[in-house]
C-alpha atoms as a PDB file:
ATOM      1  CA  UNK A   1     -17.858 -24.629 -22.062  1.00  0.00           C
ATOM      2  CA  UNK A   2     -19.924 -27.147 -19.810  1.00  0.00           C
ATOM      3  CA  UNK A   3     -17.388 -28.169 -16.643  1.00  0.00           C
ATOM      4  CA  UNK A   4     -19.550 -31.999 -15.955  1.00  0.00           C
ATOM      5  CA  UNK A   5     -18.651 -32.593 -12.289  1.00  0.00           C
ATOM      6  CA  UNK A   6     -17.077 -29.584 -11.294  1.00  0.00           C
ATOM      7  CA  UNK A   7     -17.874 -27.143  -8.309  1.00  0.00           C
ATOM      8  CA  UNK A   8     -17.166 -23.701  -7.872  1.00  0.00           C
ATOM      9  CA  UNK A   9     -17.011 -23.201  -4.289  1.00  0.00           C
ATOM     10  CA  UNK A  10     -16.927 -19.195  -4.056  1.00  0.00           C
ATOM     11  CA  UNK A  11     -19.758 -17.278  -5.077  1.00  0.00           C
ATOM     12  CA  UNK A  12     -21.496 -13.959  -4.324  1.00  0.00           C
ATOM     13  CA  UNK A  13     -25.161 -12.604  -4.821  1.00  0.00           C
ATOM     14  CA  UNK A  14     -27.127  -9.900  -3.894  1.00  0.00           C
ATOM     15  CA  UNK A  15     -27.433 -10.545  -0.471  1.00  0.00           C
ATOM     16  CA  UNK A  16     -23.985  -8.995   0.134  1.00  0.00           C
ATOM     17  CA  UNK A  17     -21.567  -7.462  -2.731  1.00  0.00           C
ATOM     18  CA  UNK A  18     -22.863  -9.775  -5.887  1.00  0.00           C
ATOM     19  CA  UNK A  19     -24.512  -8.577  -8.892  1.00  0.00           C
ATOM     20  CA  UNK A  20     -27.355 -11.307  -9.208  1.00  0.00           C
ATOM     21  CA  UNK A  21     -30.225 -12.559  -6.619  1.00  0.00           C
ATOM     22  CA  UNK A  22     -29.085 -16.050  -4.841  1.00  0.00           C
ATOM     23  CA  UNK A  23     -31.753 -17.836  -7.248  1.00  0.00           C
ATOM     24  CA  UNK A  24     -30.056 -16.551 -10.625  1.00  0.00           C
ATOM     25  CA  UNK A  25     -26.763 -17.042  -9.511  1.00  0.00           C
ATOM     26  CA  UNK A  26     -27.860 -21.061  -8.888  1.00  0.00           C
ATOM     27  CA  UNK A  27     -29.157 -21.077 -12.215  1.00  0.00           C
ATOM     28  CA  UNK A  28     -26.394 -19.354 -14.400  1.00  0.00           C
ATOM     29  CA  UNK A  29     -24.193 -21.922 -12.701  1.00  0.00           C
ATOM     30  CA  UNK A  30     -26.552 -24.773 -14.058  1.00  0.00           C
ATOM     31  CA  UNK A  31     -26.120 -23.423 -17.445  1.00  0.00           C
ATOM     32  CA  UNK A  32     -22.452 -23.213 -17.165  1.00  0.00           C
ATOM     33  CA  UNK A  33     -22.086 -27.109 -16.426  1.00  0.00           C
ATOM     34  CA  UNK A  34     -21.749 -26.912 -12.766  1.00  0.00           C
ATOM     35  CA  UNK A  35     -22.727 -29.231 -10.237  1.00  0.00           C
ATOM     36  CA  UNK A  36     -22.146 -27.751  -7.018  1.00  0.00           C
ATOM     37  CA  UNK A  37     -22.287 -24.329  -6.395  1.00  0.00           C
ATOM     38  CA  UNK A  38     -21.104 -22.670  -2.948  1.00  0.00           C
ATOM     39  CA  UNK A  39     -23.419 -19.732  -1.429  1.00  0.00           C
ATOM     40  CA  UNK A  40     -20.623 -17.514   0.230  1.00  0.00           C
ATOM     41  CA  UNK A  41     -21.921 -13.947   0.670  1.00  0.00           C
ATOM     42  CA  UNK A  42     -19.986 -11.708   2.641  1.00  0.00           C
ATOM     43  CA  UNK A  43     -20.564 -11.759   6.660  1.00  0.00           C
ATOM     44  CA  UNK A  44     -23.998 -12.816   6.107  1.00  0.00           C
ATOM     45  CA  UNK A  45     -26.160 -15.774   5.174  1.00  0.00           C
ATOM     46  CA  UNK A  46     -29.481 -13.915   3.715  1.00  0.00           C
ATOM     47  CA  UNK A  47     -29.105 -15.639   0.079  1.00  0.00           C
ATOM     48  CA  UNK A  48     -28.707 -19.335   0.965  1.00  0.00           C
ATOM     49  CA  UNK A  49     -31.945 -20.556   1.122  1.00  0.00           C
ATOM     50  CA  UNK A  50     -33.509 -18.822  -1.687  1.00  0.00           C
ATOM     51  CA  UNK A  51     -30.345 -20.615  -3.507  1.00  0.00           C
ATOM     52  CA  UNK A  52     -30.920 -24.254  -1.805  1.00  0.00           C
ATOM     53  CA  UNK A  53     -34.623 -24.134  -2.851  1.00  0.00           C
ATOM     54  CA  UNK A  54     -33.802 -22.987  -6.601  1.00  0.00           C
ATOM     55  CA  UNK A  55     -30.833 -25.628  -6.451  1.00  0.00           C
ATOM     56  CA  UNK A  56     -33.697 -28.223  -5.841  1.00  0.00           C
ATOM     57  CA  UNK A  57     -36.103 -27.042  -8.171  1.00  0.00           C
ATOM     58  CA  UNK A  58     -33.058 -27.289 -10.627  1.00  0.00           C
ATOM     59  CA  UNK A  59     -31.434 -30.113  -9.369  1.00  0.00           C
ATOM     60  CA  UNK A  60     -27.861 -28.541  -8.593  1.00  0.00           C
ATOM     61  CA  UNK A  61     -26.044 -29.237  -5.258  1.00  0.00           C
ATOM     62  CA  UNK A  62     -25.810 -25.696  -3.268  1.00  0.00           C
ATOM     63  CA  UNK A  63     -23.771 -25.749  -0.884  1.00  0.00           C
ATOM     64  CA  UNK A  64     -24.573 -23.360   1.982  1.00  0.00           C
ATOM     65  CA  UNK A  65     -21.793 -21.162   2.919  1.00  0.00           C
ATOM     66  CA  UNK A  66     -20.390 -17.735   4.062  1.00  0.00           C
ATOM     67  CA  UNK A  67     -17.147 -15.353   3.530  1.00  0.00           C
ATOM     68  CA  UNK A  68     -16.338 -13.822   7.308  1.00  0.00           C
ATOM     69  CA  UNK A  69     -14.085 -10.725   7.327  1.00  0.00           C
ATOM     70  CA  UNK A  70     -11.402 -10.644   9.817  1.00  0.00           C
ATOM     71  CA  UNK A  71      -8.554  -9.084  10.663  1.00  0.00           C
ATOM     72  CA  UNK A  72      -4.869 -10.532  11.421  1.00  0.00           C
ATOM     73  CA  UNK A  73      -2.643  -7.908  12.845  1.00  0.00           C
ATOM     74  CA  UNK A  74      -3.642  -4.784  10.293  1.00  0.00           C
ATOM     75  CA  UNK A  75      -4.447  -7.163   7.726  1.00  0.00           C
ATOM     76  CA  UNK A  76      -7.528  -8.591   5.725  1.00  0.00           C
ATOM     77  CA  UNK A  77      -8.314 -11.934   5.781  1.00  0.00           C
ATOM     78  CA  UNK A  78     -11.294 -13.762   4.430  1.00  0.00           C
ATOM     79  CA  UNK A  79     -12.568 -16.854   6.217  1.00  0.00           C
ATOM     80  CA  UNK A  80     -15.032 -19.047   3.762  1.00  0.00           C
ATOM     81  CA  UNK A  81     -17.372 -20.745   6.301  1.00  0.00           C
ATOM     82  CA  UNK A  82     -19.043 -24.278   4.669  1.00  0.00           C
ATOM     83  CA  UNK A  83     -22.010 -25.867   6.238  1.00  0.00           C
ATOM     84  CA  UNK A  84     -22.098 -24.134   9.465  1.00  0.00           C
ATOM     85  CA  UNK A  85     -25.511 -24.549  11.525  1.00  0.00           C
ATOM     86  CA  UNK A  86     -27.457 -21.878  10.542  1.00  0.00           C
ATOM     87  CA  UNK A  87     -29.865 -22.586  12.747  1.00  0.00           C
ATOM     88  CA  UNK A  88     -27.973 -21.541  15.881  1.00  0.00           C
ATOM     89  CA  UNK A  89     -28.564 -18.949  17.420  1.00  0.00           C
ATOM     90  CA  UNK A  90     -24.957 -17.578  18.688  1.00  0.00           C
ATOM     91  CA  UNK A  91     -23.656 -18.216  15.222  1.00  0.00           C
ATOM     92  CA  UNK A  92     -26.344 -15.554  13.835  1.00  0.00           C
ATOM     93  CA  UNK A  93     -25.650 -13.115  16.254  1.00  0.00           C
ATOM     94  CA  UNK A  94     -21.612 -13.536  15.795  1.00  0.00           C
ATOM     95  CA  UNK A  95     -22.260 -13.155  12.291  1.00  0.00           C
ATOM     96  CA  UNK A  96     -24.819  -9.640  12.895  1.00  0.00           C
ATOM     97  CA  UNK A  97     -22.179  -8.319  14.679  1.00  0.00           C
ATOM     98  CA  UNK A  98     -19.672  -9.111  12.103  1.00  0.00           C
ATOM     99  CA  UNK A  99     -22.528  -7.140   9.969  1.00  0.00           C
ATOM    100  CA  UNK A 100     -22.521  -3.873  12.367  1.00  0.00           C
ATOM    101  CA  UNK A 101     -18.489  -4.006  11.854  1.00  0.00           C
ATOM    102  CA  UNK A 102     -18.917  -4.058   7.911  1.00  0.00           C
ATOM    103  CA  UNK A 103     -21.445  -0.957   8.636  1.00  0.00           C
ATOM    104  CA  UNK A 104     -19.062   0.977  10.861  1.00  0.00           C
ATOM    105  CA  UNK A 105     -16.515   1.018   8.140  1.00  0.00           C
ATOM    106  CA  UNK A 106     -18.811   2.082   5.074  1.00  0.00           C
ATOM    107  CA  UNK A 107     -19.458   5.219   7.439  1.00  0.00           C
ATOM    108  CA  UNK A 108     -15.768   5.976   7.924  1.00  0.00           C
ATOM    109  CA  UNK A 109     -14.642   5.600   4.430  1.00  0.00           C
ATOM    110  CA  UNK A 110     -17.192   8.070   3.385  1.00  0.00           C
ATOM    111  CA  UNK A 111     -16.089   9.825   5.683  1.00  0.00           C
ATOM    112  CA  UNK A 112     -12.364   9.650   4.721  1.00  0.00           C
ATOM    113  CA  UNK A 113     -13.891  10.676   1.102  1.00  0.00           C
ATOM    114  CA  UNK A 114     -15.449  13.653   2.191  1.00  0.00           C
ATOM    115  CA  UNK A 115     -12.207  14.922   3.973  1.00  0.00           C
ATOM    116  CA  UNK A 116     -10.474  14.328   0.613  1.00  0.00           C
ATOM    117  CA  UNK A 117     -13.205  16.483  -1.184  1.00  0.00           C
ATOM    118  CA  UNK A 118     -15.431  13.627  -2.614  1.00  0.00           C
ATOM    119  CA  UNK A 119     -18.849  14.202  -1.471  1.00  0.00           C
ATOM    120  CA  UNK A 120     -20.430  10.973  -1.192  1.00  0.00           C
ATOM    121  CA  UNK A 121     -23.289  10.076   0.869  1.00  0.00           C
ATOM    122  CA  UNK A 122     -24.721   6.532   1.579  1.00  0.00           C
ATOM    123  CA  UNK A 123     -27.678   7.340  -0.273  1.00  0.00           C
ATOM    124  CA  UNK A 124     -25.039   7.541  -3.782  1.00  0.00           C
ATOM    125  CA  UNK A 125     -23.721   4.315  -1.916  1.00  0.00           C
ATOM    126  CA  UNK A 126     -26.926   2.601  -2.239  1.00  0.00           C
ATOM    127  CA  UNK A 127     -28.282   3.845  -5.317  1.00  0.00           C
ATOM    128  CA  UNK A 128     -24.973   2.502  -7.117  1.00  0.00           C
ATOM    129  CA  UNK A 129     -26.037  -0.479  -5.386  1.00  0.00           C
ATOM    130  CA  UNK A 130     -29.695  -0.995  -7.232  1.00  0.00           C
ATOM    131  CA  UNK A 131     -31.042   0.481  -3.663  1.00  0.00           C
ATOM    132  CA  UNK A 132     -30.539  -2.574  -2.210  1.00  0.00           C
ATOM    133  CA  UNK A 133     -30.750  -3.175   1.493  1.00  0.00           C
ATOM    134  CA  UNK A 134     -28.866  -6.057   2.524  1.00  0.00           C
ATOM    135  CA  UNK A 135     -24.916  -6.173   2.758  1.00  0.00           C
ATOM    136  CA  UNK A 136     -22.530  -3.162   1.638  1.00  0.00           C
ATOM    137  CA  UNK A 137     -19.406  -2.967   1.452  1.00  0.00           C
ATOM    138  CA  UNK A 138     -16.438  -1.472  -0.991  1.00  0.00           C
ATOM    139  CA  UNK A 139     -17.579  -2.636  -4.147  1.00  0.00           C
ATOM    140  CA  UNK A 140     -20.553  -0.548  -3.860  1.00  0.00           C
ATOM    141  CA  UNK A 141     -18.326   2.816  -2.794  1.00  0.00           C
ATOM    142  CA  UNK A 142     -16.456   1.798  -5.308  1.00  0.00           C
ATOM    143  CA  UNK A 143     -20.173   1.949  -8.004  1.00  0.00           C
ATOM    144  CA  UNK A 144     -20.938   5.222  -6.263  1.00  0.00           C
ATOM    145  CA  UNK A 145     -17.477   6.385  -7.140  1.00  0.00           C
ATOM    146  CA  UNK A 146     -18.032   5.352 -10.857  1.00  0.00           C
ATOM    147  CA  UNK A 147     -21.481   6.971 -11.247  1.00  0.00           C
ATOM    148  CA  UNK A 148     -19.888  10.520 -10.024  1.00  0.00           C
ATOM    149  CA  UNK A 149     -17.178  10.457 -12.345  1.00  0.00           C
ATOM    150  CA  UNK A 150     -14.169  10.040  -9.758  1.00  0.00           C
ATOM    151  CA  UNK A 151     -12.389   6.948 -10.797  1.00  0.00           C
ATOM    152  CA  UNK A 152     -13.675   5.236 -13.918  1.00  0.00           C
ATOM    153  CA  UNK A 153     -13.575   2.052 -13.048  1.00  0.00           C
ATOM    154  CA  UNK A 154     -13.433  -0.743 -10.152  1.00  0.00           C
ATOM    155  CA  UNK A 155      -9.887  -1.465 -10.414  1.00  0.00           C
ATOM    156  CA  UNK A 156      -8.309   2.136  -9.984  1.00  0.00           C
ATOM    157  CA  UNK A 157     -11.354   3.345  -7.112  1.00  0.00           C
ATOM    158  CA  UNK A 158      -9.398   0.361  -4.618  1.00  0.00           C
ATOM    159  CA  UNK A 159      -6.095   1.343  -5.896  1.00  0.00           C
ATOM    160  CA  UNK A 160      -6.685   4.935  -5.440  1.00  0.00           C
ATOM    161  CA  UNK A 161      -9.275   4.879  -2.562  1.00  0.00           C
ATOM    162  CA  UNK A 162     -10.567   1.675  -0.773  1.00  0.00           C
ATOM    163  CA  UNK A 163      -7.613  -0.952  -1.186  1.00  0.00           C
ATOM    164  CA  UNK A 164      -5.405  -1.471   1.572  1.00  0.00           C
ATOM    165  CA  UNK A 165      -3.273   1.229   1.782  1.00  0.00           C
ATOM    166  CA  UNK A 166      -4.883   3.520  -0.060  1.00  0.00           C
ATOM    167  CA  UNK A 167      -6.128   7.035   0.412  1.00  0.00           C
ATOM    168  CA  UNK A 168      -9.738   6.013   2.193  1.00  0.00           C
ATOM    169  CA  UNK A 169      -8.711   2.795   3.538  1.00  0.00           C
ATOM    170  CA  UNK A 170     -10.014   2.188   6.774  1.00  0.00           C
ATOM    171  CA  UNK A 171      -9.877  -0.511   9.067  1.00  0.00           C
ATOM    172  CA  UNK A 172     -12.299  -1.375  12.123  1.00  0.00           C
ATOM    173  CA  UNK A 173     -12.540  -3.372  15.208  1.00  0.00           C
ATOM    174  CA  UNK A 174     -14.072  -6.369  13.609  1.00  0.00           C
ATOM    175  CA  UNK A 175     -13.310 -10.635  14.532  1.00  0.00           C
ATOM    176  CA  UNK A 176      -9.596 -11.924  14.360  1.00  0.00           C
ATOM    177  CA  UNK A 177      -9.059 -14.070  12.291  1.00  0.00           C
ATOM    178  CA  UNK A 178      -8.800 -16.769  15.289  1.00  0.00           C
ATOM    179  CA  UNK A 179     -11.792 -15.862  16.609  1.00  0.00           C
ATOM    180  CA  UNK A 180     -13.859 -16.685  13.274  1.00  0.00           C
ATOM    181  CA  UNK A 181     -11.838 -19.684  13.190  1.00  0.00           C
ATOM    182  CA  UNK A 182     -13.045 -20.975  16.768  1.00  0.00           C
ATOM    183  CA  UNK A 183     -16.614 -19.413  15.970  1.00  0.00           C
ATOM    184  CA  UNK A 184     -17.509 -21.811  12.607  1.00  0.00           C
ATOM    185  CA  UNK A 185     -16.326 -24.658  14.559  1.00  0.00           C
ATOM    186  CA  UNK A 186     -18.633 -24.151  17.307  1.00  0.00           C
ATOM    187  CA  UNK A 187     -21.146 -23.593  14.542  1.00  0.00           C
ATOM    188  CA  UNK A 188     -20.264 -27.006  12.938  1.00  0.00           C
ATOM    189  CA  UNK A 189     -18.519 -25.497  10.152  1.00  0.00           C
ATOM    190  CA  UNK A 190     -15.651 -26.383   8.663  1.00  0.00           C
ATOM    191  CA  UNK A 191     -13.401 -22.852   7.960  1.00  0.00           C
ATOM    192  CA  UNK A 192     -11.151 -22.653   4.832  1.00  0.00           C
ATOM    193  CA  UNK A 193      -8.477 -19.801   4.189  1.00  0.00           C
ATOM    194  CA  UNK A 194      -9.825 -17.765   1.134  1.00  0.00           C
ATOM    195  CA  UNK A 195      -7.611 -16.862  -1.551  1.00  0.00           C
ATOM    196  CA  UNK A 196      -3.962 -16.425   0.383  1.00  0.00           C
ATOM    197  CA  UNK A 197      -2.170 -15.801  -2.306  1.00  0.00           C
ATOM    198  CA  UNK A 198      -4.244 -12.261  -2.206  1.00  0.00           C
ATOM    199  CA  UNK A 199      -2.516 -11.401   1.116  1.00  0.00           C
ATOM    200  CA  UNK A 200       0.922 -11.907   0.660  1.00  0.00           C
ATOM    201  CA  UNK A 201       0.598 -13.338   4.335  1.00  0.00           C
ATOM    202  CA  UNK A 202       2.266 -17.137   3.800  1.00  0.00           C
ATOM    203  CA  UNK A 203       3.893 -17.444   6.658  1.00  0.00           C
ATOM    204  CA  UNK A 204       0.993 -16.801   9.168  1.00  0.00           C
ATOM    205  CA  UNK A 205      -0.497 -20.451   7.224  1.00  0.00           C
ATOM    206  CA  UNK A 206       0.658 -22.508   9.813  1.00  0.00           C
ATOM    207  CA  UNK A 207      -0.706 -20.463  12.311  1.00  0.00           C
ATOM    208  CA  UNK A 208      -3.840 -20.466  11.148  1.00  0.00           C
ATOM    209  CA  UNK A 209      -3.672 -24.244  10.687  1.00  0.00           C
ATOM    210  CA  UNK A 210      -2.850 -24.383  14.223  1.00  0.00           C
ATOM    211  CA  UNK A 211      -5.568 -22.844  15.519  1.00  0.00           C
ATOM    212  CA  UNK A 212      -8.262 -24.953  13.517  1.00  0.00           C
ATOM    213  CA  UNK A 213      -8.444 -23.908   9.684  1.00  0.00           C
ATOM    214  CA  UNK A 214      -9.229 -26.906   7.817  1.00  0.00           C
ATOM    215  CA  UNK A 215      -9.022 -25.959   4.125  1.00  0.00           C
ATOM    216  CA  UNK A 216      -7.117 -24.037   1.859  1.00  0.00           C
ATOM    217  CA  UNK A 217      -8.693 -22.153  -1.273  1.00  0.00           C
ATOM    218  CA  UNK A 218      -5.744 -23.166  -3.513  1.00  0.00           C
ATOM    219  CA  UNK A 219      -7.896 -22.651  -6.663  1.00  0.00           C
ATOM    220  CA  UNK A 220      -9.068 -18.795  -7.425  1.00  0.00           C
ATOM    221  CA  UNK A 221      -9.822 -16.755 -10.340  1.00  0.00           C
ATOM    222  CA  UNK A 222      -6.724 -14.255  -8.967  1.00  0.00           C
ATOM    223  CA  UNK A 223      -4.242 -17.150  -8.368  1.00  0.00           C
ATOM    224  CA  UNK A 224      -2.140 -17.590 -10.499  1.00  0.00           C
ATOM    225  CA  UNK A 225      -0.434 -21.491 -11.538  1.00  0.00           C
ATOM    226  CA  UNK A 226       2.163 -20.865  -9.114  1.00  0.00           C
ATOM    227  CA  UNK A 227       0.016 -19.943  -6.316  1.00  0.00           C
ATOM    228  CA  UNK A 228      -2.630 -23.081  -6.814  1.00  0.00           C
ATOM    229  CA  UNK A 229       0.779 -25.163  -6.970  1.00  0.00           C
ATOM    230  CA  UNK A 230       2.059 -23.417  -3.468  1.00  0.00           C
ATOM    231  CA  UNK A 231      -1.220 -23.848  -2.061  1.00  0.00           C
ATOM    232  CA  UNK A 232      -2.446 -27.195  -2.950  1.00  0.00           C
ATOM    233  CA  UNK A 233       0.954 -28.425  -1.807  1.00  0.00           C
ATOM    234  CA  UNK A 234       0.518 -26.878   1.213  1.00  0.00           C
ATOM    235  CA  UNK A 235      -3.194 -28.587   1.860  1.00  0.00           C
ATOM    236  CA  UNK A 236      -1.190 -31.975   1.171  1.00  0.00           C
ATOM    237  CA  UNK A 237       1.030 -31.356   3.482  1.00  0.00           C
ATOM    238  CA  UNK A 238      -1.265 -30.500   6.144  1.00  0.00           C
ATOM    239  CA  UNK A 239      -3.397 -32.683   5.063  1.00  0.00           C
ATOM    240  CA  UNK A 240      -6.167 -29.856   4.661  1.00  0.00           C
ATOM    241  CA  UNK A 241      -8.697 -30.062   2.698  1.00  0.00           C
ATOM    242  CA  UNK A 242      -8.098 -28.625  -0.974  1.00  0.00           C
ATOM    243  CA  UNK A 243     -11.158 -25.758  -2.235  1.00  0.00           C
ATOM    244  CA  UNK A 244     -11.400 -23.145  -5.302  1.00  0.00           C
ATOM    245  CA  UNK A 245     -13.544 -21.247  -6.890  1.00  0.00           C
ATOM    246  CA  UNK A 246     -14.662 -17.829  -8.629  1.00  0.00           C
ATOM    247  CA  UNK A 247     -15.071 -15.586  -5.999  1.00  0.00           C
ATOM    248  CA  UNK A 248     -17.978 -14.547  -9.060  1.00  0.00           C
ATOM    249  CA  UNK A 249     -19.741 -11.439  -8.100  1.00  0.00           C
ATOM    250  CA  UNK A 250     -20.857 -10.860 -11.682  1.00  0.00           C
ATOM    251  CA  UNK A 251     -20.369  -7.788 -13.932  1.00  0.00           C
ATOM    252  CA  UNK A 252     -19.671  -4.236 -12.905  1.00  0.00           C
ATOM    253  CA  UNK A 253     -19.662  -1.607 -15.519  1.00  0.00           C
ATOM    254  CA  UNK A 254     -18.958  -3.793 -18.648  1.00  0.00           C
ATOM    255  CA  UNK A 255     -16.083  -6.029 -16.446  1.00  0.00           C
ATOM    256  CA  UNK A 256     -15.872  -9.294 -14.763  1.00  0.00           C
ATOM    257  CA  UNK A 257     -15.597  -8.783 -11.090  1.00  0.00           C
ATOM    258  CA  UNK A 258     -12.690 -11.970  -9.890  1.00  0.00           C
ATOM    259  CA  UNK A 259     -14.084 -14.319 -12.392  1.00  0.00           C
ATOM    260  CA  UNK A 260     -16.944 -15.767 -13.993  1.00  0.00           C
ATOM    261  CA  UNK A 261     -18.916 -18.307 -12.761  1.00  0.00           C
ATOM    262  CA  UNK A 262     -16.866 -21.942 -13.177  1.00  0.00           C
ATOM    263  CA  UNK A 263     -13.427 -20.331 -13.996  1.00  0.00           C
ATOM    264  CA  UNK A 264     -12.417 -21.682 -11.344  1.00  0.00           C
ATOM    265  CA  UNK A 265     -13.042 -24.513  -9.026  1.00  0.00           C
ATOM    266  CA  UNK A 266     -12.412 -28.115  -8.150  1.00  0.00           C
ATOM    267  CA  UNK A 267     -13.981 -32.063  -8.456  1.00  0.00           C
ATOM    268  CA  UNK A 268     -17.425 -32.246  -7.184  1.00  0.00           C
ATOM    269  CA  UNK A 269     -15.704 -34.880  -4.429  1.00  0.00           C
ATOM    270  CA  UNK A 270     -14.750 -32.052  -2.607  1.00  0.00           C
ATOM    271  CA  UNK A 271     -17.862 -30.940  -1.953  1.00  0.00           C
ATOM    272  CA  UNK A 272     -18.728 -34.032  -0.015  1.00  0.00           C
ATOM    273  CA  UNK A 273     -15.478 -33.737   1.638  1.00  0.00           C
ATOM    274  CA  UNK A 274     -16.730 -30.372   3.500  1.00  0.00           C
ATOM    275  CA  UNK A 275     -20.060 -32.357   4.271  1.00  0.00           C
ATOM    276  CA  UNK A 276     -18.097 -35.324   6.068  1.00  0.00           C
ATOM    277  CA  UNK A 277     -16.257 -32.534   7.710  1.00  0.00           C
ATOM    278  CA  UNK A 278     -19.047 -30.987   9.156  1.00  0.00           C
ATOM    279  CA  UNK A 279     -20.713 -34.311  10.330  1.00  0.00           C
ATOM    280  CA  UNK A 280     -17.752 -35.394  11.851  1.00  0.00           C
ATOM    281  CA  UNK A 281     -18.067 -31.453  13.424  1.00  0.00           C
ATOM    282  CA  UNK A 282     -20.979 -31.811  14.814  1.00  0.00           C
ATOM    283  CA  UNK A 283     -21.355 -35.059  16.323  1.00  0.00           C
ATOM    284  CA  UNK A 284     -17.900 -34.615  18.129  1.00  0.00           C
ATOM    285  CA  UNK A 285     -19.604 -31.555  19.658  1.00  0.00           C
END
């Protein structure tokens, strides 16, 4: 079903954990009647402007972003970074360090699964990945566990394995949560909370408000009615600025990984929204 003037502001290619190159992704969100489509790879930019020059050629609004990983106490946040200036230089090395964190803890997970008797080498880890070289993380453990038989699907090798909590969790030295937050301002970003109602964290909100988040991702393809409710009137409240979308990553052994493209998202207004934001941004800095 075409969505006319809709934007799904949370999408993933293979420049990090997606199934699709940044230029396909673009276009199977044209053909689902979008009109905006957010960039937001994890801890890394690499698919944006292969995605902004398709967007033109196709005349659909791409809107450059990123998903930073960060920690609060021994938890996982996501931070989805809009419009930052990708052009500076600290900003690219904060985010290739971010990178070298994401590395460090692929090598101790497979490590954790070797203690536990699952021999599983990065080489599996990128072969379940379509040998790609650019950003790995858990969903691609997760492929190599699926291709050796361990788990048989996504869902139970995080439950079992790589969620948080489970039996090859591991968590490393890697940006707080406040730190990201003060790094995409000084990059001219504007910094929205991803998906909080994956956390379970409510209550550390207003901190993160405090110390300079400026949107909340009320809309996901995991919230449920409830949460977008709880959320948005949060944003209203706090007069942040109100996001969703698909967190799409594509399809991983016959299943939707979070959602499909344009399942969820908001009014293409908000898109300019985050631009204004970052103008005002960067001409106040």
């Amino acid at each position: 079903m075409a969505i006319i003037g809709k934007a799904d502001l949370h999408a993933h290619t293979t420049a990090s954990d997606g199934m699709y190159p940044p230029a396909e992704v673009v276009r199977r969100a044209k053909l689902a009647g979008l009109s905006a489509i957010a960039i937001t790879d994890h801890d890394t930019i690499a698919g944006v402007q292969e995605a902004i020059a398709e967007g033109q050629r196709a005349g659909m609004t791409v809107v450059p972003g990123v998903e930073i990983s960060t920690v609060t106490g021994s938890a996982d946040i996501h931070v989805l970074a809009y419009y930052p200036d990708n052009a500076d230089p600290l900003w690219l090395e904060r985010l290739a360090w971010i990178g070298s964190a994401r590395d460090r803890r692929n090598e101790a997970i497979l490590h954790k699964l070797q203690e536990l008797g699952i021999g599983i080498a990065m080489e599996d880890v990128r072969e379940a990945a379509a040998g790609k070289k650019g950003s790995i993380g858990r969903p691609h453990i997760a492929g190599a566990l699926i291709r050796k038989g361990v788990v048989p699907d996504m869902k139970e090798a995080f439950a079992r394995y790589l969620g948080s909590g489970a039996a090859a969790y591991v968590q490393v030295q890697s940006v707080t949560t406040t730190e990201a937050l003060q790094w995409i301002r000084e990059a001219g970003g504007v910094s929205v909370i991803a998906h909080p109602g994956l956390y379970g964290r409510d209550e550390l909100l207003e901190q993160w408000v405090r110390e300079g988040a400026q949107g909340i991702e009320a809309y996901h393809s995991d919230h449920s009615a409830e949460d977008a409710d709880r959320y948005r009137a949060f944003a209203a409240s706090h007069e942040l600025i109100i996001t969703g979308g698909s967190d799409f990553h594509g399809e991983r052994e016959g299943e939707s990984y979070h959602g499909l493209l344009g399942s969820s998202g908001v009014e293409l207004f908000v898109v300019e929204q985050l631009r204004r934001m970052a103008v005002s941004l960067s001409s106040s800095s």
